[in-house]
Protein backbone atom coordinates (compact mmCIF):
# COMPACT_ATOMS: atom_id res chain seq x y z
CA UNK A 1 14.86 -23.24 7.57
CA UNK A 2 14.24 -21.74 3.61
CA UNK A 3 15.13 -18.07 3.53
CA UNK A 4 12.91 -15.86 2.02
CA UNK A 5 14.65 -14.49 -0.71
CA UNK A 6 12.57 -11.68 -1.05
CA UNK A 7 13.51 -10.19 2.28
CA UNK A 8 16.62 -8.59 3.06
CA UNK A 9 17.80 -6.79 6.22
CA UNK A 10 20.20 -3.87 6.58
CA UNK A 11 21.64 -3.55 10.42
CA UNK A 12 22.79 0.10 10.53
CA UNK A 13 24.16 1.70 13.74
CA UNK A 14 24.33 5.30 15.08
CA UNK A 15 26.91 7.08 12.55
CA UNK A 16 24.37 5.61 9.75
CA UNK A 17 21.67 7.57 10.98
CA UNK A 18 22.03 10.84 8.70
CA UNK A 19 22.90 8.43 5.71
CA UNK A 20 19.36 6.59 6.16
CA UNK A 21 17.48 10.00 6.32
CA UNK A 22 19.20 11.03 3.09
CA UNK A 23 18.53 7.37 1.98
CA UNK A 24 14.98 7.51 2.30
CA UNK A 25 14.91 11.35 1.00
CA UNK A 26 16.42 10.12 -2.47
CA UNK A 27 14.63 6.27 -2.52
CA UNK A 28 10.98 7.29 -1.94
CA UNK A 29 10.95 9.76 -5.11
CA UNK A 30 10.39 6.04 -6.79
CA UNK A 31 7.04 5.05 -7.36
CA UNK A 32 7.37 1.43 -6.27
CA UNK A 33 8.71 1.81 -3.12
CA UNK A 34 6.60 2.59 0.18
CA UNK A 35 8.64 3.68 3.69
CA UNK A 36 7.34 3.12 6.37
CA UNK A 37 8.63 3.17 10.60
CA UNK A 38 7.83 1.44 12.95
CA UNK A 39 6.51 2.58 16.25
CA UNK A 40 8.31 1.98 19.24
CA UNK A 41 6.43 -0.73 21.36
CA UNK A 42 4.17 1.29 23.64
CA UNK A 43 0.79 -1.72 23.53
CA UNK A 44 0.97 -4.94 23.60
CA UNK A 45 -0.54 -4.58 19.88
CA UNK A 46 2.00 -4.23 17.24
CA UNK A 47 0.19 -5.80 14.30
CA UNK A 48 -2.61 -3.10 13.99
CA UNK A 49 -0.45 -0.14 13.95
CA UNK A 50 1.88 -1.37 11.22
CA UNK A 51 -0.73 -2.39 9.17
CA UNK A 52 -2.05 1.21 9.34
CA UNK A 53 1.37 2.80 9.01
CA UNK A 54 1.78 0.63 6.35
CA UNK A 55 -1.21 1.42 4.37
CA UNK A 56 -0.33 4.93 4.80
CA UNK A 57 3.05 4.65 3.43
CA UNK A 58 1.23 2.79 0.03
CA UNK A 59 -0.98 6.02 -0.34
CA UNK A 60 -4.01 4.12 1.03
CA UNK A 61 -5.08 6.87 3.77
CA UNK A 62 -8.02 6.68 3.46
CA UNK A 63 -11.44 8.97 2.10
CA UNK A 64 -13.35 9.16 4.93
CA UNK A 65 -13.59 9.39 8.60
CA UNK A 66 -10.02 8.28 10.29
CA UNK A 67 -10.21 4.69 11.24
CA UNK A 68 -9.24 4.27 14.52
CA UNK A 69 -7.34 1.30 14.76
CA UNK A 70 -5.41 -0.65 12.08
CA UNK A 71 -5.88 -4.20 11.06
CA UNK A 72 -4.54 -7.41 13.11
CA UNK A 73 -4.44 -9.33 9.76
CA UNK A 74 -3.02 -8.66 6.36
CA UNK A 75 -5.92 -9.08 4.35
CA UNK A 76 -6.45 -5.32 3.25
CA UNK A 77 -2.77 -4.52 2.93
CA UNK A 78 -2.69 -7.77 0.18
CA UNK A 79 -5.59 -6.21 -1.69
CA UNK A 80 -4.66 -3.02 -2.18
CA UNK A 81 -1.04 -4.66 -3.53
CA UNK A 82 -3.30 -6.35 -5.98
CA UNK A 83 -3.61 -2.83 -7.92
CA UNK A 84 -0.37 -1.01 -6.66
CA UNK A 85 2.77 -0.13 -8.33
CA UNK A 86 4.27 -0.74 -4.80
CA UNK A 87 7.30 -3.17 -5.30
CA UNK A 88 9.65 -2.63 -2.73
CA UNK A 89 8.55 -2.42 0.71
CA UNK A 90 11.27 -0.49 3.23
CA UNK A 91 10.28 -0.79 6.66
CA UNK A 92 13.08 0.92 9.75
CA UNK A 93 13.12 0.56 13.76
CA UNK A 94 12.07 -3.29 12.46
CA UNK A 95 14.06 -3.97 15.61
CA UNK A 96 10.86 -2.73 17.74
CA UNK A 97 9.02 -5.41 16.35
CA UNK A 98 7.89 -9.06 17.36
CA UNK A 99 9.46 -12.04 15.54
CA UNK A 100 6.02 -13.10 14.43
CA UNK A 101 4.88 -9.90 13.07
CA UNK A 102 7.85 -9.56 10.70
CA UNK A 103 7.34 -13.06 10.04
CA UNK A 104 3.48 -12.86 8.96
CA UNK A 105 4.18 -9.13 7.08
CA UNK A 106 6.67 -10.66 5.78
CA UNK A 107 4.45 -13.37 4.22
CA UNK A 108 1.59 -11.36 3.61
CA UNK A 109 4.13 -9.48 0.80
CA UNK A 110 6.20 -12.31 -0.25
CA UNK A 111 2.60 -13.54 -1.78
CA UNK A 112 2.06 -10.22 -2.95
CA UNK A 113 5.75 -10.13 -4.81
CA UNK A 114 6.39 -7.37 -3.16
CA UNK A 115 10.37 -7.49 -1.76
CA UNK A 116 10.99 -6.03 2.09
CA UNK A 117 13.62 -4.46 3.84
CA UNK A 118 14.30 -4.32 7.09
CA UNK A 119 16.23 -1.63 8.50
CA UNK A 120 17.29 -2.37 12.11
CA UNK A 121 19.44 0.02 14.90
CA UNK A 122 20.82 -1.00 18.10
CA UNK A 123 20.02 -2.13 20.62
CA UNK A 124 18.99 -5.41 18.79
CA UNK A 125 18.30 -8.56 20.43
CA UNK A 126 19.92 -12.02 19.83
CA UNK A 127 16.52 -13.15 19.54
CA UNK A 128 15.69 -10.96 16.58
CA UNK A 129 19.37 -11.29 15.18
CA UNK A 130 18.51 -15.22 15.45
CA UNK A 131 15.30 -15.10 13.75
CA UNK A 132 17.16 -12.88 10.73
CA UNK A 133 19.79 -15.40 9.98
CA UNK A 134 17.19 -17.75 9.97
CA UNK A 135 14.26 -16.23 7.40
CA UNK A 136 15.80 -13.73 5.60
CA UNK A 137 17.64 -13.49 2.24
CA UNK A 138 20.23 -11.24 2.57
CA UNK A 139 22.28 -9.10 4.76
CA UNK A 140 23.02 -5.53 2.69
CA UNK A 141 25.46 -2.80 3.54
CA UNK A 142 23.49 0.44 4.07
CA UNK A 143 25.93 1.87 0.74
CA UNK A 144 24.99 -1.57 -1.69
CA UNK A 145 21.30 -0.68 -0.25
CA UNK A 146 21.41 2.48 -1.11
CA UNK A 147 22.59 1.36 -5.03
CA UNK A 148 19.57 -0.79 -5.03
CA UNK A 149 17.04 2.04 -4.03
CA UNK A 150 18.49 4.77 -6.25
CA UNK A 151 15.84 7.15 -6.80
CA UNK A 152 14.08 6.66 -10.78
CA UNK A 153 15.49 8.92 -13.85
CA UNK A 154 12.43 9.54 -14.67
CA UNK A 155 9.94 11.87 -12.44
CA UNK A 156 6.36 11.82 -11.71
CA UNK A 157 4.82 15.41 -13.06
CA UNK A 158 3.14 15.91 -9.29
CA UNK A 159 5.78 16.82 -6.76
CA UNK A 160 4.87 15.22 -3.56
CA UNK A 161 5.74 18.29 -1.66
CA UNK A 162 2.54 19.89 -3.75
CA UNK A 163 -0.15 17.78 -3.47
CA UNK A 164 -1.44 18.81 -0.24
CA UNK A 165 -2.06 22.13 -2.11
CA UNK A 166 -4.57 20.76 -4.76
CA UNK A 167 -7.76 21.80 -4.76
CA UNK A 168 -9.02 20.74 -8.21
CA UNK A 169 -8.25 18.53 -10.82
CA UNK A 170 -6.94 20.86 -13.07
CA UNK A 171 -3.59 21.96 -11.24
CA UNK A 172 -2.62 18.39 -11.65
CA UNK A 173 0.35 18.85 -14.38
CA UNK A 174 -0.32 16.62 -17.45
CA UNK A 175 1.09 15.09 -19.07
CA UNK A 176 3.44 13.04 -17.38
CA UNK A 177 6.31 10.80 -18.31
CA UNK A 178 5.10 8.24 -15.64
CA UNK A 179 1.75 7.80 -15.63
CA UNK A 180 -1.14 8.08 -18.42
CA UNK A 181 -3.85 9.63 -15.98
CA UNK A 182 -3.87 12.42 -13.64
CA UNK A 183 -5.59 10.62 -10.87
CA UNK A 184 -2.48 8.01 -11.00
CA UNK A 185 -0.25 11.45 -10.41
CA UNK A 186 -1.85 11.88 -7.29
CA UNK A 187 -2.38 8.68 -5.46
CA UNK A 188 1.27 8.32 -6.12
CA UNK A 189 2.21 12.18 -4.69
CA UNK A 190 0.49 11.30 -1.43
CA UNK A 191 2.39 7.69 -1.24
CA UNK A 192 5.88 9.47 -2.19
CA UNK A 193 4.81 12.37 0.38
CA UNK A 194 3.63 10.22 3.17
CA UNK A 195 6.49 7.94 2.70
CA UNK A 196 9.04 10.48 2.64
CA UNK A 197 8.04 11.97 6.42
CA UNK A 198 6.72 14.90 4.49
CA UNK A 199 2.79 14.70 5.55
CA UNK A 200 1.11 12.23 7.77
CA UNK A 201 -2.22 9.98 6.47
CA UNK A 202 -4.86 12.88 8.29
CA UNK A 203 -3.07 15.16 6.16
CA UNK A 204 -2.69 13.55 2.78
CA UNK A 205 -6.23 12.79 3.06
CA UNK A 206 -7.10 16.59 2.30
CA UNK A 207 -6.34 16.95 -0.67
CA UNK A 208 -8.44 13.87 -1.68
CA UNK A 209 -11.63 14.69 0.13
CA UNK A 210 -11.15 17.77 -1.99
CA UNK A 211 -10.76 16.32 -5.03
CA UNK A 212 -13.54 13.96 -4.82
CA UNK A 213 -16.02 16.48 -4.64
CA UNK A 214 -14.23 19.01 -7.04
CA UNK A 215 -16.78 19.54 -10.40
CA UNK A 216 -13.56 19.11 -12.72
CA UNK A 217 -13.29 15.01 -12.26
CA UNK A 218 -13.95 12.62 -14.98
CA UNK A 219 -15.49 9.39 -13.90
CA UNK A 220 -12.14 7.63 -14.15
CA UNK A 221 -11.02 9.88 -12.02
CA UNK A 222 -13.29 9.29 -8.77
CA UNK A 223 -12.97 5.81 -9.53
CA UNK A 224 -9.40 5.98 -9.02
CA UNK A 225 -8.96 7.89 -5.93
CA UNK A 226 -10.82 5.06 -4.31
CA UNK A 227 -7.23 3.41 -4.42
CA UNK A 228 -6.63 5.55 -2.16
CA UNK A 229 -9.28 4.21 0.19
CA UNK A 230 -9.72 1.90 3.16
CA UNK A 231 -13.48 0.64 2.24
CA UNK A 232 -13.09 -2.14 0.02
CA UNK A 233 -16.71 -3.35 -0.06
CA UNK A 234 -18.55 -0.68 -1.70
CA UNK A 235 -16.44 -0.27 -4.35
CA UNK A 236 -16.05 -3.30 -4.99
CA UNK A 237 -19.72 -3.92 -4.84
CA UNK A 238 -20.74 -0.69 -7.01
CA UNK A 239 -18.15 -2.33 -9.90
CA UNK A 240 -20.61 -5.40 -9.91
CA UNK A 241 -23.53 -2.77 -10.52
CA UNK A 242 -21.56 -1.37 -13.80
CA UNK A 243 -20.94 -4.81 -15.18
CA UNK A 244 -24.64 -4.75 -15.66
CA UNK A 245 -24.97 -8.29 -13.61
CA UNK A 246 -28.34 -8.64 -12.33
CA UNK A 247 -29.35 -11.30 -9.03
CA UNK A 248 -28.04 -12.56 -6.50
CA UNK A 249 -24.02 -11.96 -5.47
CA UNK A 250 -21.80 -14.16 -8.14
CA UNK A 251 -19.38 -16.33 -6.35
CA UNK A 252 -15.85 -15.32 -6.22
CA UNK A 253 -14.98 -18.02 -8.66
CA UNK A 254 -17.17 -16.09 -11.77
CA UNK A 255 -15.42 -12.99 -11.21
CA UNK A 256 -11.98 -12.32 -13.01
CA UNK A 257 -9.49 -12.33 -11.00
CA UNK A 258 -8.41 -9.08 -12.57
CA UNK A 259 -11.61 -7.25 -12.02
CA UNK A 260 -12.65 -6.97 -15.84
CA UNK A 261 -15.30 -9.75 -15.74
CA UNK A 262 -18.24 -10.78 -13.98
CA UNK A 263 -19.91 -14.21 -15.13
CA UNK A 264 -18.61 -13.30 -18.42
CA UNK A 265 -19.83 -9.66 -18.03
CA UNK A 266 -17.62 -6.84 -19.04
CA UNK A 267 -16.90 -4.29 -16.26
CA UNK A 268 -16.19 -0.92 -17.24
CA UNK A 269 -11.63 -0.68 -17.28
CA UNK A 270 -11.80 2.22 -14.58
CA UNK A 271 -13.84 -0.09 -12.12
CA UNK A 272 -11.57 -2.67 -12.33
CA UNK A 273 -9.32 -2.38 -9.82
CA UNK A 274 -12.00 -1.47 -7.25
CA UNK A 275 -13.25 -4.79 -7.98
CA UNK A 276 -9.78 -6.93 -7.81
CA UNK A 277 -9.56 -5.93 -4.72
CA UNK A 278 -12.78 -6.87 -3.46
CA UNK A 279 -11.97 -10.41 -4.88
CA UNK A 280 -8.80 -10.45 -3.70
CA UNK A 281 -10.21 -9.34 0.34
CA UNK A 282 -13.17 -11.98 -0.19
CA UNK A 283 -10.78 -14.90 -1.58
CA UNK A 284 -8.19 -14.33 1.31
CA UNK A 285 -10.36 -14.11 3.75
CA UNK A 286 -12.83 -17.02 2.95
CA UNK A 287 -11.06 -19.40 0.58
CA UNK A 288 -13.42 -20.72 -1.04
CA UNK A 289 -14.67 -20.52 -4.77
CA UNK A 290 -18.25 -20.39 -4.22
CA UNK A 291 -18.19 -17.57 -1.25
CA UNK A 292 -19.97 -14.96 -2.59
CA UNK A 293 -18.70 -11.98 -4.25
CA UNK A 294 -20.55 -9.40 -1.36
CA UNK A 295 -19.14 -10.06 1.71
CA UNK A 296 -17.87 -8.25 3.63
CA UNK A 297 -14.35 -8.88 6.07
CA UNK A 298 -14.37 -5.19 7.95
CA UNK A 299 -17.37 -3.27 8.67
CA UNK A 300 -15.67 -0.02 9.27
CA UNK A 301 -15.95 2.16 5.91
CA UNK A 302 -13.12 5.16 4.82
């Protein structure tokens, strides 16, 4: 068995506790990193829930109306990595989980370049403690973990414990050291505040639905919240409409794999990412080169 060397795991016990909350206080001030628990097994269904708690902890919580149930693939979660500064991936209670839902998450980020950890408590079982030794890179001390996830000297302008506040575009403090737009500020606020235990998705998506409407946003600006959302299609699809391309839907294979081109049509730099992800949901989800651009995987919009 190959070990992913992208995945580590960090076994902590019950004197480590307060040391993880402080942990994850100081690491998710960074703007690559996304936190996320998981939730003790109550269904048979762990996949959909940590797909949604997982999405959350990226920012991605959505525009609309709360989706009820997550995703038992990890198609959207791969998209939206297509266009996120999330790096580092830290996910605790992994111990609750299956083998073979670490295993495909696991995957689904390793393609993604995105590294995990796994933070697991007592009681663990030799099963899971089998299937570690097995897959994963890396056993870390919580203290040579804690050296890896020190928190950035450098800070984001938006504190995360004031975004739930905004109500237009102009309290968003500019500039910033870390990011060139304002809209960037803010879908990374809501990731650092819903990864930090701070605010949970139904509240970080406020703020959003506020600013979305609010008179004070540039184009670039709505365009970029939609980071922040679940609905990949209609972005996606609307990006297509501003490249000026005319007809039928282009196959996947005649749009950039970036998002700046379709059939050698520009697309506009703010739509861009919209569109990448579309691609990317489409590509993974159908395979081949010729599957058209406007399909769509999920028909449940937010």
């Amino acid at each position: 068995m190959v070990n992913n060397s992208t995945l580590s795991v960090t076994v902590v016990t019950g004197v480590d506790l307060p040391h993880v909350d402080a942990l994850r206080a100081r690491a998710t001030t960074r703007d690559d990193l996304a936190w996320v628990c998981a939730r003790p097994p109550s269904t048979r269904d762990q996949y959909a829930p940590l797909t949604q708690d997982l999405l959350s902890s990226m920012g991605v919580v959505g525009l609309g109306t709360p989706r009820a149930n997550g995703d038992r693939h990890p198609v959207r979660v791969m998209a939206h990595l297509r266009t996120s500064p999330v790096r580092q991936v830290v996910l605790t209670e992994a111990q609750w989980l299956a083998e073979e839902v670490i295993s495909d998450i696991s995957q689904a980020l390793l393609i993604s370049c995105v590294r995990l950890v796994l933070l697991a408590a007592p009681p663990i079982t030799p099963g899971w403690m089998a299937w570690a030794r097995d897959h994963v890179g890396s056993f870390l001390p919580l203290n040579e973990l804690a050296q890896r996830l020190a928190p950035p000297l450098v800070h984001c302008a938006l504190r995360h414990d004031a975004v739930h506040a905004l109500e237009t575009w102009t309290q968003v403090p500019s500039p910033c050291a870390v990011h060139e737009q304002r809209v960037a500020c803010v879908v990374s606020a809501i990731r650092r505040a819903v990864s930090s235990g701070l605010l949970v998705a139904a509240q970080a998506r406020e703020p959003l639905k506020r600013l979305e409407v609010a008179t004070d946003a540039t184009e670039g600006e709505w365009w970029g919240l939609r980071a922040a959302g679940l609905d990949l299609f209609t972005p996606g699809m609307d990006a297509v409409v501003r490249s000026g391309h005319l007809g039928e839907s282009p196959p996947i294979s005649a749009v950039a794999v970036d998002g700046g081109q379709v059939g050698g049509a520009s697309v506009p730099r703010f739509a861009q990412p919209a569109l990448s992800r579309q691609r990317a949901a489409v590509a993974w989800s159908n395979g081949w080169p010729a599957w058209p651009i406007k399909s769509v995987f999920d028909s449940v919009p937010g």
